[in-house]
PDB file of N, CA and C in Angstrom:
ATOM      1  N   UNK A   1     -19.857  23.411 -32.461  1.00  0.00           N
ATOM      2  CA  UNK A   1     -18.834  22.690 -31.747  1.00  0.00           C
ATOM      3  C   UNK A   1     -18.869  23.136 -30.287  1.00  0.00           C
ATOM      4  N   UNK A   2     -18.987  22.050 -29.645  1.00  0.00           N
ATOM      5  CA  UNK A   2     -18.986  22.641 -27.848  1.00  0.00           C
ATOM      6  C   UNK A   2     -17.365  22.371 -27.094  1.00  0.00           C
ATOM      7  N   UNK A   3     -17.179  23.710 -26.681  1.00  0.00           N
ATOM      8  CA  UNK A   3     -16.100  23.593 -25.895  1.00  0.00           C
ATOM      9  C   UNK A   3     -15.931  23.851 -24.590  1.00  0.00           C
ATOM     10  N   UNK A   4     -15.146  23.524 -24.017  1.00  0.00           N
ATOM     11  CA  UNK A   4     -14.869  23.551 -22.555  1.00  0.00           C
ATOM     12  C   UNK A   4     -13.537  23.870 -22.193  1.00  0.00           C
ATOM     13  N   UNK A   5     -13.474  24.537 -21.143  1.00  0.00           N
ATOM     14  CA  UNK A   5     -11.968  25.075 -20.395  1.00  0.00           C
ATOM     15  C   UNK A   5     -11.254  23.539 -20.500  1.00  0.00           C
ATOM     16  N   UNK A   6      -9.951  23.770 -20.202  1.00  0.00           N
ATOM     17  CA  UNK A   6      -9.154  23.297 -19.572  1.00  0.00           C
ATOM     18  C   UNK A   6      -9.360  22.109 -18.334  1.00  0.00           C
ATOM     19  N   UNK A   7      -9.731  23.170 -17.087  1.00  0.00           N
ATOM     20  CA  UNK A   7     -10.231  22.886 -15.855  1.00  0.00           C
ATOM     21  C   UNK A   7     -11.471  22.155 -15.827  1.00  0.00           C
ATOM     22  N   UNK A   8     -12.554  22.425 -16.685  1.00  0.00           N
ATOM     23  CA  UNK A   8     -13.098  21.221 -17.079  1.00  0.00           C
ATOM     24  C   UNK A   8     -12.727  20.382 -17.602  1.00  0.00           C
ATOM     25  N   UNK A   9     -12.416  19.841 -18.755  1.00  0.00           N
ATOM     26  CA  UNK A   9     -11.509  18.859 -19.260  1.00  0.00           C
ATOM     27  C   UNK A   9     -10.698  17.835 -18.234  1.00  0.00           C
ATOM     28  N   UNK A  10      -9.995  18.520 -17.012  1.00  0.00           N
ATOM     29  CA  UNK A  10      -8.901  18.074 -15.566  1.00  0.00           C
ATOM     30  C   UNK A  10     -10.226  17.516 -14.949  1.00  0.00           C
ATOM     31  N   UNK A  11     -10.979  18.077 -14.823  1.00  0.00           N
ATOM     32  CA  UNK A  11     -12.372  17.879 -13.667  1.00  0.00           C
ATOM     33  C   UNK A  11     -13.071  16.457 -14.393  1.00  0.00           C
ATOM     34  N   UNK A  12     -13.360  16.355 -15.473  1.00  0.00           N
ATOM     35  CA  UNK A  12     -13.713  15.119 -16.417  1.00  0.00           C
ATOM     36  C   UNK A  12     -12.783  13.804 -16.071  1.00  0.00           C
ATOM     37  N   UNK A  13     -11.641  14.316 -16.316  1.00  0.00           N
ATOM     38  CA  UNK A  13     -10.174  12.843 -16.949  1.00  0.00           C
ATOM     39  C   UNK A  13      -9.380  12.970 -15.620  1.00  0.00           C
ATOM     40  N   UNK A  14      -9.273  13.725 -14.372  1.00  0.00           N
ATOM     41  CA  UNK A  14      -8.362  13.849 -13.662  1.00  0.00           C
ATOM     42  C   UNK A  14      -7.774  12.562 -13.088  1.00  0.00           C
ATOM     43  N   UNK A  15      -8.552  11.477 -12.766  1.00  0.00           N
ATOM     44  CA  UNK A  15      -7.783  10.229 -11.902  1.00  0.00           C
ATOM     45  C   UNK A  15      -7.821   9.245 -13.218  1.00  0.00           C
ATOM     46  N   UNK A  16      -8.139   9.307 -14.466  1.00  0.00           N
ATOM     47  CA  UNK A  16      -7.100   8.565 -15.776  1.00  0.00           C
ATOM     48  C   UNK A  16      -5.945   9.317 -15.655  1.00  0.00           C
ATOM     49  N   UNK A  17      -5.944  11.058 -16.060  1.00  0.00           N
ATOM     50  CA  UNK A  17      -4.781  11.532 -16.304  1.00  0.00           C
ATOM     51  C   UNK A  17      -3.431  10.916 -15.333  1.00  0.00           C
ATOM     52  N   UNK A  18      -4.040  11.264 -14.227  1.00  0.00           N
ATOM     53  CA  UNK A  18      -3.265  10.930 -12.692  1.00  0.00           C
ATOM     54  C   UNK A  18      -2.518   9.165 -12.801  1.00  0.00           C
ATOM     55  N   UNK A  19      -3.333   8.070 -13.348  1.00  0.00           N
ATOM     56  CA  UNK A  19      -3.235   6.545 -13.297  1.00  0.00           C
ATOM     57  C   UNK A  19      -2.293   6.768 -14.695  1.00  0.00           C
ATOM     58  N   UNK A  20      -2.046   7.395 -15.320  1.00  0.00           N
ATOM     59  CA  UNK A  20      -1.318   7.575 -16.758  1.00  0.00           C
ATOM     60  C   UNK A  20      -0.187   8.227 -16.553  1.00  0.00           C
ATOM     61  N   UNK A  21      -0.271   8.762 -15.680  1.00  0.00           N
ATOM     62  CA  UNK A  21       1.222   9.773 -15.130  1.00  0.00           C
ATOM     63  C   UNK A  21       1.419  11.136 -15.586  1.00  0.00           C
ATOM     64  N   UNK A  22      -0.059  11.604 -16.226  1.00  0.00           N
ATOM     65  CA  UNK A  22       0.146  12.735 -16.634  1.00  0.00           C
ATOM     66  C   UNK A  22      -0.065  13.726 -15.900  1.00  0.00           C
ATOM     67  N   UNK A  23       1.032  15.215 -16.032  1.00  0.00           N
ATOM     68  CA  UNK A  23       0.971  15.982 -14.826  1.00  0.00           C
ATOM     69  C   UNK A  23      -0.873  16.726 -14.754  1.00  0.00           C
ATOM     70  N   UNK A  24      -1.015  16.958 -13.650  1.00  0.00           N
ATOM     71  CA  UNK A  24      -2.580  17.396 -13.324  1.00  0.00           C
ATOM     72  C   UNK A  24      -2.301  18.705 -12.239  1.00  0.00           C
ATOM     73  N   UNK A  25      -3.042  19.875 -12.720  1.00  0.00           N
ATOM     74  CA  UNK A  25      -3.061  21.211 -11.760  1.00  0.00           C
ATOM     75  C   UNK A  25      -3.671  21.000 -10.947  1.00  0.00           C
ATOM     76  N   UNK A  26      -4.471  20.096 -10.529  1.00  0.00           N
ATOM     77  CA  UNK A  26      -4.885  20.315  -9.005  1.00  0.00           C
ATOM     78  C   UNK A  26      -5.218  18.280  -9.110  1.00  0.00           C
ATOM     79  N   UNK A  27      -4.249  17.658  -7.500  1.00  0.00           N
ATOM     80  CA  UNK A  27      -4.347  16.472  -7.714  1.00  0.00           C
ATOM     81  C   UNK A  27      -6.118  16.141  -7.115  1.00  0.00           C
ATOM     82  N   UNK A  28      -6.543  14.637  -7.104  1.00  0.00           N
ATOM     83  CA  UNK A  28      -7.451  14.651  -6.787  1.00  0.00           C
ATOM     84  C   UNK A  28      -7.466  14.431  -5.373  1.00  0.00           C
ATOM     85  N   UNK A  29      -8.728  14.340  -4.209  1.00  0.00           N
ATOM     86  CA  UNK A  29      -8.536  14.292  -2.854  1.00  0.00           C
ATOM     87  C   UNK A  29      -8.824  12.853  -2.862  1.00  0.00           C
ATOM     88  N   UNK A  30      -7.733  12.793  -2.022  1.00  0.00           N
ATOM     89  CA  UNK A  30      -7.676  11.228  -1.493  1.00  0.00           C
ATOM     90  C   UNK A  30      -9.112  10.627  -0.807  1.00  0.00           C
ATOM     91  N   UNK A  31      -9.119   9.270  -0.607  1.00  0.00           N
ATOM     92  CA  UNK A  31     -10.342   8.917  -0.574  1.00  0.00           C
ATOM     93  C   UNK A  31     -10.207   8.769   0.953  1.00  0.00           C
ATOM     94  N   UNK A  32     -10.801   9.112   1.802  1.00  0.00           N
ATOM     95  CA  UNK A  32     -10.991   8.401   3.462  1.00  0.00           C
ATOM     96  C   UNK A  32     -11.176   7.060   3.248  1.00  0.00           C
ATOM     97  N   UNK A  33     -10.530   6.150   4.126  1.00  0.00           N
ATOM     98  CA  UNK A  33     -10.399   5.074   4.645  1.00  0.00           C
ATOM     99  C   UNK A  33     -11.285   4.677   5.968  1.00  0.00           C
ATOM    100  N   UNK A  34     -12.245   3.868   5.002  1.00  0.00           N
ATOM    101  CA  UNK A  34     -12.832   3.454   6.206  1.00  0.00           C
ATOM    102  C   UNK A  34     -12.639   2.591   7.773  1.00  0.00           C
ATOM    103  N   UNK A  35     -12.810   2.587   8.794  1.00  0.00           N
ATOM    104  CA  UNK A  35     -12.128   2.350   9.658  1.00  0.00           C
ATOM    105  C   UNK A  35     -12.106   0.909   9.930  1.00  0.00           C
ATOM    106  N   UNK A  36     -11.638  -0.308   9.982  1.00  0.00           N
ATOM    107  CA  UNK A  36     -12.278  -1.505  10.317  1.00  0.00           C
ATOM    108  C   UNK A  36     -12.697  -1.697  11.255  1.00  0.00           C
ATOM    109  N   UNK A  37     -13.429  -2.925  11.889  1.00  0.00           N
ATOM    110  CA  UNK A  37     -14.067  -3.413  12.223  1.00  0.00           C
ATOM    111  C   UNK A  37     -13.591  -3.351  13.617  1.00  0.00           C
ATOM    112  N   UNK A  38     -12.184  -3.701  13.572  1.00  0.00           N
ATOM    113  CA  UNK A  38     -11.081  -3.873  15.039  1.00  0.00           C
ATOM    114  C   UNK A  38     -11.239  -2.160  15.576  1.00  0.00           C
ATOM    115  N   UNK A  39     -10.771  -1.228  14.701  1.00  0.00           N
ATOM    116  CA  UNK A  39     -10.686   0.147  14.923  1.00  0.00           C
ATOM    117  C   UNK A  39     -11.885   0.520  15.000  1.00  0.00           C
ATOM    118  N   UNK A  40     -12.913   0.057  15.103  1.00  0.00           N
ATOM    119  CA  UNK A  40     -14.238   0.852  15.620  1.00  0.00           C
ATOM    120  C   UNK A  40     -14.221   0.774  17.016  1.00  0.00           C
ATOM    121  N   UNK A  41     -14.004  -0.633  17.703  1.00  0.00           N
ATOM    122  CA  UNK A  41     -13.910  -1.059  19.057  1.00  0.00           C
ATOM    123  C   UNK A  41     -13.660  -0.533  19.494  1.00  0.00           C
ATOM    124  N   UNK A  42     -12.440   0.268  19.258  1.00  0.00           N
ATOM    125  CA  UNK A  42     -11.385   1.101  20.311  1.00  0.00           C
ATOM    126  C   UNK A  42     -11.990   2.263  20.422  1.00  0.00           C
TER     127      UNK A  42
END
């Protein structure tokens, strides 16, 4: 039988757990937003 921590397990399921509402020890990092097209200009 293969097992794994915890923290693996979070590291696997973390943004289902997160979309499910279940609490998570470390959230995941937000994604950067790419800049548009208008905001490059400037």
């Amino acid at each position: 039988m293969k097992v794994h921590t915890y923290e693996a397990y979070e590291n696997e399921f973390r943004e289902k757990m997160v979309e499910a509402g279940l609490p998570v020890d470390k959230m995941p990092e937000p994604t950067p937003e790419k800049p548009t097209a208008e905001e490059e200009k400037e």
